[in-house]
C-alpha atoms as a PDB file:
ATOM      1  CA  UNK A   1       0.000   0.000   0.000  1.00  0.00           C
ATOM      2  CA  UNK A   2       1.097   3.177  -1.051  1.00  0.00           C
ATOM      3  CA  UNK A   3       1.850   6.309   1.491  1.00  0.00           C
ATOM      4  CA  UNK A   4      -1.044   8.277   0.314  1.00  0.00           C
ATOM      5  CA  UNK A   5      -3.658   5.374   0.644  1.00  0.00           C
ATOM      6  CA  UNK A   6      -1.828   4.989   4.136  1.00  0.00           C
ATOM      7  CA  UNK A   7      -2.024   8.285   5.466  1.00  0.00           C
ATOM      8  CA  UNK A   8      -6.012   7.590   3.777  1.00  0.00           C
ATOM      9  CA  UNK A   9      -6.876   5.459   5.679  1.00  0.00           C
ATOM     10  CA  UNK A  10      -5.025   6.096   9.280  1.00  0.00           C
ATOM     11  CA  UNK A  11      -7.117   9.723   8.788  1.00  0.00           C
ATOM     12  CA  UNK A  12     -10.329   7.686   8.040  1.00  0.00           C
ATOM     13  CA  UNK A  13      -9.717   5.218  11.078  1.00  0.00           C
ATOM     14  CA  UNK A  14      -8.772   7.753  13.411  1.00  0.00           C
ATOM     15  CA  UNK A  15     -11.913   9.953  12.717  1.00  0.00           C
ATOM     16  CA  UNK A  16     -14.207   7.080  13.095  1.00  0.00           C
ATOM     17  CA  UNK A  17     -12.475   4.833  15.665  1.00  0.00           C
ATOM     18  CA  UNK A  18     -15.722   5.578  18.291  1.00  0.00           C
ATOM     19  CA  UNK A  19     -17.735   3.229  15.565  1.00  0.00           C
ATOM     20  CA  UNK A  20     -15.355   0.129  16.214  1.00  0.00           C
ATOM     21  CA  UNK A  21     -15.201   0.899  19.857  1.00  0.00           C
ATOM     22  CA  UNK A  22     -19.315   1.363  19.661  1.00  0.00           C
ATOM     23  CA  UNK A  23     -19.401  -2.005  18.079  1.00  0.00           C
ATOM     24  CA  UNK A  24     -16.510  -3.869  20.524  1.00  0.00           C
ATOM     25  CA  UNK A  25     -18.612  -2.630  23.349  1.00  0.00           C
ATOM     26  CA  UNK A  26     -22.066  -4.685  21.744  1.00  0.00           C
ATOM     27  CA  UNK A  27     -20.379  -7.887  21.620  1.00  0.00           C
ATOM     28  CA  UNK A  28     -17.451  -8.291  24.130  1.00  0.00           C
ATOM     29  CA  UNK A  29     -17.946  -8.361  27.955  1.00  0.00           C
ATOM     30  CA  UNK A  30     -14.589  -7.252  29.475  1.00  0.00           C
ATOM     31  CA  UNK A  31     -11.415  -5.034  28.377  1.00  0.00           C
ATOM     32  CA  UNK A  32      -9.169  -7.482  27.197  1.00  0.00           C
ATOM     33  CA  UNK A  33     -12.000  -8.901  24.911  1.00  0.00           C
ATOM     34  CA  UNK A  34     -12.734  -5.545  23.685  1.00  0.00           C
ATOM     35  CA  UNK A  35      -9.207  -4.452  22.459  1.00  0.00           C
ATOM     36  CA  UNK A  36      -8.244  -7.676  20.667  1.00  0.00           C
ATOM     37  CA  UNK A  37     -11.776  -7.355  18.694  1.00  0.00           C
ATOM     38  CA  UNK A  38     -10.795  -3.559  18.228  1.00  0.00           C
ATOM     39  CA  UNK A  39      -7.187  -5.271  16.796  1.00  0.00           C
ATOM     40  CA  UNK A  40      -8.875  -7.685  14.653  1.00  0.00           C
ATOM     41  CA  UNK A  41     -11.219  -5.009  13.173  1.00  0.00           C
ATOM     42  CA  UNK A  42      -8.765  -2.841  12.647  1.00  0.00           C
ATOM     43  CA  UNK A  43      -6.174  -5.510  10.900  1.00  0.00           C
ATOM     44  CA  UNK A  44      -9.359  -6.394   8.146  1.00  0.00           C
ATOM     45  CA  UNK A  45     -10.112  -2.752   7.589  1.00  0.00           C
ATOM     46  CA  UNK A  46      -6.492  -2.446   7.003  1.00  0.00           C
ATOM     47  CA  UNK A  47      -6.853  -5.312   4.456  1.00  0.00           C
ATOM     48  CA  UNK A  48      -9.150  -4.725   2.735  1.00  0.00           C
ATOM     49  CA  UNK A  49      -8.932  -0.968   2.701  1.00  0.00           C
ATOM     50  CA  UNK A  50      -7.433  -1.119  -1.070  1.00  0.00           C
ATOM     51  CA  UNK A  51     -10.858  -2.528  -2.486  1.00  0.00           C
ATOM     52  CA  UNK A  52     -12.850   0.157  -0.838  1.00  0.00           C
ATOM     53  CA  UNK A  53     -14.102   2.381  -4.020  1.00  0.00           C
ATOM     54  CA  UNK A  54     -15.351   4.854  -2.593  1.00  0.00           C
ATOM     55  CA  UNK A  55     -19.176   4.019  -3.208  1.00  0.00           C
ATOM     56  CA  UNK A  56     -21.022   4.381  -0.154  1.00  0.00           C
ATOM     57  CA  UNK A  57     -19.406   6.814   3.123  1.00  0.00           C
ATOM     58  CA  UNK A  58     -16.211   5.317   4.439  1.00  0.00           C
ATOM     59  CA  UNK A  59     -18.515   4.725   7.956  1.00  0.00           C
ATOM     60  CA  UNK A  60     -21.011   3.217   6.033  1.00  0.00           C
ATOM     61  CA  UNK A  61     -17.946   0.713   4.829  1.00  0.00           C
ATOM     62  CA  UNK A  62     -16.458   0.841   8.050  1.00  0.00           C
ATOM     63  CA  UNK A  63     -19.277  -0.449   9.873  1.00  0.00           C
ATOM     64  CA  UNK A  64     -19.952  -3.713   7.537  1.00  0.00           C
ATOM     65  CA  UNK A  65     -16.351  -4.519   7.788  1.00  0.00           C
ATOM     66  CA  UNK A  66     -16.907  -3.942  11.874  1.00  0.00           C
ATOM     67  CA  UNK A  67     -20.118  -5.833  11.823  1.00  0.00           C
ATOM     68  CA  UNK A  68     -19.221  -9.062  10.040  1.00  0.00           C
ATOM     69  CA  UNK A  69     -15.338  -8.986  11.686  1.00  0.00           C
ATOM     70  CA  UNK A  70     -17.526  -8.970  15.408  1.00  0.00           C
ATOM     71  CA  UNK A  71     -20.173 -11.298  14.419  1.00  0.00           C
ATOM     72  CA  UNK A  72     -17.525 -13.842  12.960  1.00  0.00           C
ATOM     73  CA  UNK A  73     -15.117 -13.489  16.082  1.00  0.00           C
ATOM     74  CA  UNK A  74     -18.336 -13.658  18.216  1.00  0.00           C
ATOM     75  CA  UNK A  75     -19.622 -17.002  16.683  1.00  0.00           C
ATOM     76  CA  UNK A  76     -16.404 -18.544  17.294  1.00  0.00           C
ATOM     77  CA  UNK A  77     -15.914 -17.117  20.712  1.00  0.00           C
ATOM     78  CA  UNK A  78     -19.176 -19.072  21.323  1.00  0.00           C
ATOM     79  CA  UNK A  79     -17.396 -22.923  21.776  1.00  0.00           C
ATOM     80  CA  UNK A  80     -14.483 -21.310  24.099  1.00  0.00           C
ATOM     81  CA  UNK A  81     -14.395 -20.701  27.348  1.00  0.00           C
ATOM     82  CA  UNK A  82     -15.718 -17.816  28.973  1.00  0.00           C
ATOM     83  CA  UNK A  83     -13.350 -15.241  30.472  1.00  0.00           C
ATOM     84  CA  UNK A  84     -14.987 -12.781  33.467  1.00  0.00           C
ATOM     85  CA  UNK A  85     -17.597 -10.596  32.471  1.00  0.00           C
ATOM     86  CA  UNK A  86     -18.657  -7.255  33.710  1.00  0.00           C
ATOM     87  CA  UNK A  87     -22.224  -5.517  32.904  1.00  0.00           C
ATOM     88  CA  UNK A  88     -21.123  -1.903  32.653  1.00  0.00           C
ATOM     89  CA  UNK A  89     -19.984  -0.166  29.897  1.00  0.00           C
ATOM     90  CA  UNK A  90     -17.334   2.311  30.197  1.00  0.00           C
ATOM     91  CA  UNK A  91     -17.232   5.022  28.738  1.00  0.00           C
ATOM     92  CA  UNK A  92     -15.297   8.607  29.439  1.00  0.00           C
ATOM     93  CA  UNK A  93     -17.295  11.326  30.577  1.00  0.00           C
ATOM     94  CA  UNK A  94     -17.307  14.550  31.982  1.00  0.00           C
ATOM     95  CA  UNK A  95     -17.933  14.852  35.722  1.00  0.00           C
ATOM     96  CA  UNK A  96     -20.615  17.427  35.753  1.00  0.00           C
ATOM     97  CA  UNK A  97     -22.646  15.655  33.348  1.00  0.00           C
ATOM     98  CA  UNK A  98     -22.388  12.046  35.335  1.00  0.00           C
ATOM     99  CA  UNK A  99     -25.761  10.901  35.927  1.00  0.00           C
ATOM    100  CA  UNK A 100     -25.684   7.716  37.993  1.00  0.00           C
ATOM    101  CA  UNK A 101     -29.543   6.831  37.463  1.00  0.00           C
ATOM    102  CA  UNK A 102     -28.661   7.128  33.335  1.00  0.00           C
ATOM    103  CA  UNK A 103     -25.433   5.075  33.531  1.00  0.00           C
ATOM    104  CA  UNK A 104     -27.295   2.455  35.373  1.00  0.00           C
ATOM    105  CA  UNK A 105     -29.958   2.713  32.782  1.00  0.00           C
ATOM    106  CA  UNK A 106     -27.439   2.717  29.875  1.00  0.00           C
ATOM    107  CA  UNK A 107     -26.441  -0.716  31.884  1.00  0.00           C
ATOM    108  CA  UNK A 108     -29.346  -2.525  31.744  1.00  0.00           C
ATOM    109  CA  UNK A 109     -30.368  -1.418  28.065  1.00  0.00           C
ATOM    110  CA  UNK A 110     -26.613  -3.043  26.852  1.00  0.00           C
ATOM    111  CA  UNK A 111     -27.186  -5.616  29.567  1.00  0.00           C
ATOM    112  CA  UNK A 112     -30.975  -6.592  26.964  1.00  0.00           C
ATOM    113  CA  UNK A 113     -28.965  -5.906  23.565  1.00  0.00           C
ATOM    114  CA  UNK A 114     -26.529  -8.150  24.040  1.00  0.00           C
ATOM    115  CA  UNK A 115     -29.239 -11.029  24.876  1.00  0.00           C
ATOM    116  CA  UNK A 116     -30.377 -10.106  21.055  1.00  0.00           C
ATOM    117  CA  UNK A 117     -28.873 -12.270  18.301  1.00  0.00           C
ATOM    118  CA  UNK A 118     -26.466 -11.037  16.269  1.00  0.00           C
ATOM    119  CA  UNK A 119     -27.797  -9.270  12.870  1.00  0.00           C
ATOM    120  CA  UNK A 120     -30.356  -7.941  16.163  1.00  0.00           C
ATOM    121  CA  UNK A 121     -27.652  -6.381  17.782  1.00  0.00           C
ATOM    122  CA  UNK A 122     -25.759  -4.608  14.470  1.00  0.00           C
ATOM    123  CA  UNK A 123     -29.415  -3.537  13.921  1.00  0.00           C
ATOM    124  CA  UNK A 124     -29.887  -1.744  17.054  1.00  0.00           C
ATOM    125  CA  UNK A 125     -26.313  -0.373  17.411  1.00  0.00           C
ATOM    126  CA  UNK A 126     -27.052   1.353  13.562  1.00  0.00           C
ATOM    127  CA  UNK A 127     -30.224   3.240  14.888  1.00  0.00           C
ATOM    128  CA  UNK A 128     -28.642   4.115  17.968  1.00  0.00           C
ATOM    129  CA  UNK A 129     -26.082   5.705  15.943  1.00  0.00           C
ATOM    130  CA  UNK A 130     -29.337   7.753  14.252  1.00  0.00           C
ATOM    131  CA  UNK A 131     -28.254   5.743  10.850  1.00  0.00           C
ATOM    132  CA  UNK A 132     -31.731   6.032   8.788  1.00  0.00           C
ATOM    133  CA  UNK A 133     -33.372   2.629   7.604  1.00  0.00           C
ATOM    134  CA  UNK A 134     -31.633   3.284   3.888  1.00  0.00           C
ATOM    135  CA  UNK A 135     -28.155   3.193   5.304  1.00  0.00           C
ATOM    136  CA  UNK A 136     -28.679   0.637   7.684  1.00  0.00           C
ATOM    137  CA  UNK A 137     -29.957  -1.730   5.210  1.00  0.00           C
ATOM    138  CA  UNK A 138     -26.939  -1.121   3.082  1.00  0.00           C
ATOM    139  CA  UNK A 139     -24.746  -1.298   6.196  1.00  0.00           C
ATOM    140  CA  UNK A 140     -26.551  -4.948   6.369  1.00  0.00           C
ATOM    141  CA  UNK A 141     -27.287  -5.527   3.467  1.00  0.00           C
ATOM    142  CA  UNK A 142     -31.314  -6.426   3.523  1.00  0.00           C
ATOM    143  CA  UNK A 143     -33.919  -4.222   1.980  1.00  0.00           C
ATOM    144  CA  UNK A 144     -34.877  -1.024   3.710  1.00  0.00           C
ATOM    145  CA  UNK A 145     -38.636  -2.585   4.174  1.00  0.00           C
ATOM    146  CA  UNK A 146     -37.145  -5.723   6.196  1.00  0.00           C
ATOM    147  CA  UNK A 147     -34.609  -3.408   7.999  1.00  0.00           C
ATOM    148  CA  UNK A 148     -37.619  -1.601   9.050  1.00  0.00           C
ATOM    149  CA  UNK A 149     -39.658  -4.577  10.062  1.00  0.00           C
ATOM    150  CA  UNK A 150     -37.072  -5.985  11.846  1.00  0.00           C
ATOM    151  CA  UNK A 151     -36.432  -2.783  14.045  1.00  0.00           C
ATOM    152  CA  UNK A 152     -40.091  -2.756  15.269  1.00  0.00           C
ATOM    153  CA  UNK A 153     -39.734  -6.248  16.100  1.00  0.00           C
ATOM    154  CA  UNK A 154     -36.401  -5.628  18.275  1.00  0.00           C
ATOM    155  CA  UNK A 155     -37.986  -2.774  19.900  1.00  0.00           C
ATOM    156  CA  UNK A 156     -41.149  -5.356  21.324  1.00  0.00           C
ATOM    157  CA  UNK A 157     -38.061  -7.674  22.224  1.00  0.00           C
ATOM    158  CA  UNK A 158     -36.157  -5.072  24.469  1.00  0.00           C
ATOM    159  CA  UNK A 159     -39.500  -3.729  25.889  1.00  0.00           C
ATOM    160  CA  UNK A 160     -40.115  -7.770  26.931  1.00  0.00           C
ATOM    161  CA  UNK A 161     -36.342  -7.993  28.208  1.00  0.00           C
ATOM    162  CA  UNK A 162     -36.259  -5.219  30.226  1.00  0.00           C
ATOM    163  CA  UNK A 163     -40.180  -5.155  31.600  1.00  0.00           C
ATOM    164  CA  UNK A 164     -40.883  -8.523  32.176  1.00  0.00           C
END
């Protein structure tokens, strides 16, 4: 790869690294986990950064590539052993706008997404990220109808989850 299409993409990567981390956070339960899937994400964006033409938004790339490197790495991580979990997300935020009723809140909502299967969980993490149904089912790569469809059935799910 050439220093130009280097410098690209390190510019592209560094300007959307929160969508990797977003995505790390969905389907790994502990620090260690999440950096080595934020490693392996980043090493097939790397790869197969020379084939991306451009086409849709680099996030809108970036995103499949995340997707379908967690879902993989998740599907084998299934038939291992488990390491030690935690239930809160952490993220880095200001002190004056800590809210410890919210951040429990958050908790429990990523606590119910990650019982969701996985094209479930890529679903919800896109409209959380305010993605509208046309680039999510690109993102996915399902028609905007069933991306739609599927949405309003995740949203009875988490209701179920979290009020029993």
């Amino acid at each position: 790869m050439n220093k130009e299409l280097e410098h690209q993409f390190v510019t592209e990567l560094e300007s959307n690294q929160n969508i990797v981390h977003k995505v790390c956070s969905l389907y790994t339960h502990n620090r260690d986990a999440h950096n080595d899937l934020f490693q392996e994400i980043t090493i097939q964006l790397w790869k197969a950064y020379p084939k991306f033409r451009g086409e849709s938004k680099f996030s809108t790339w970036m995103y499949r590539v995340a997707l379908n490197t967690a879902i993989t790495l998740y599907r084998k991580s299934k038939k291992s052993v488990p390491t030690q979990d935690y239930d809160s997300v952490i993220f880095k935020i200001k002190a004056e706008e800590y809210d410890p009723e919210e951040e429990k809140q958050l908790a429990l909502m990523y606590k119910a997404i990650r019982q969701l299967g996985d094209i479930d969980k890529a679903l919800v993490f896109l409209y959380l990220e305010d993605k509208s149904y046309r680039e999510i089912s690109q993102t996915l790569g399902i028609s905007e109808v069933n991306a739609r469809v599927k949405m309003n059935r995740v949203k009875t799910k988490l209701r179920t989850i979290l009020n029993p």
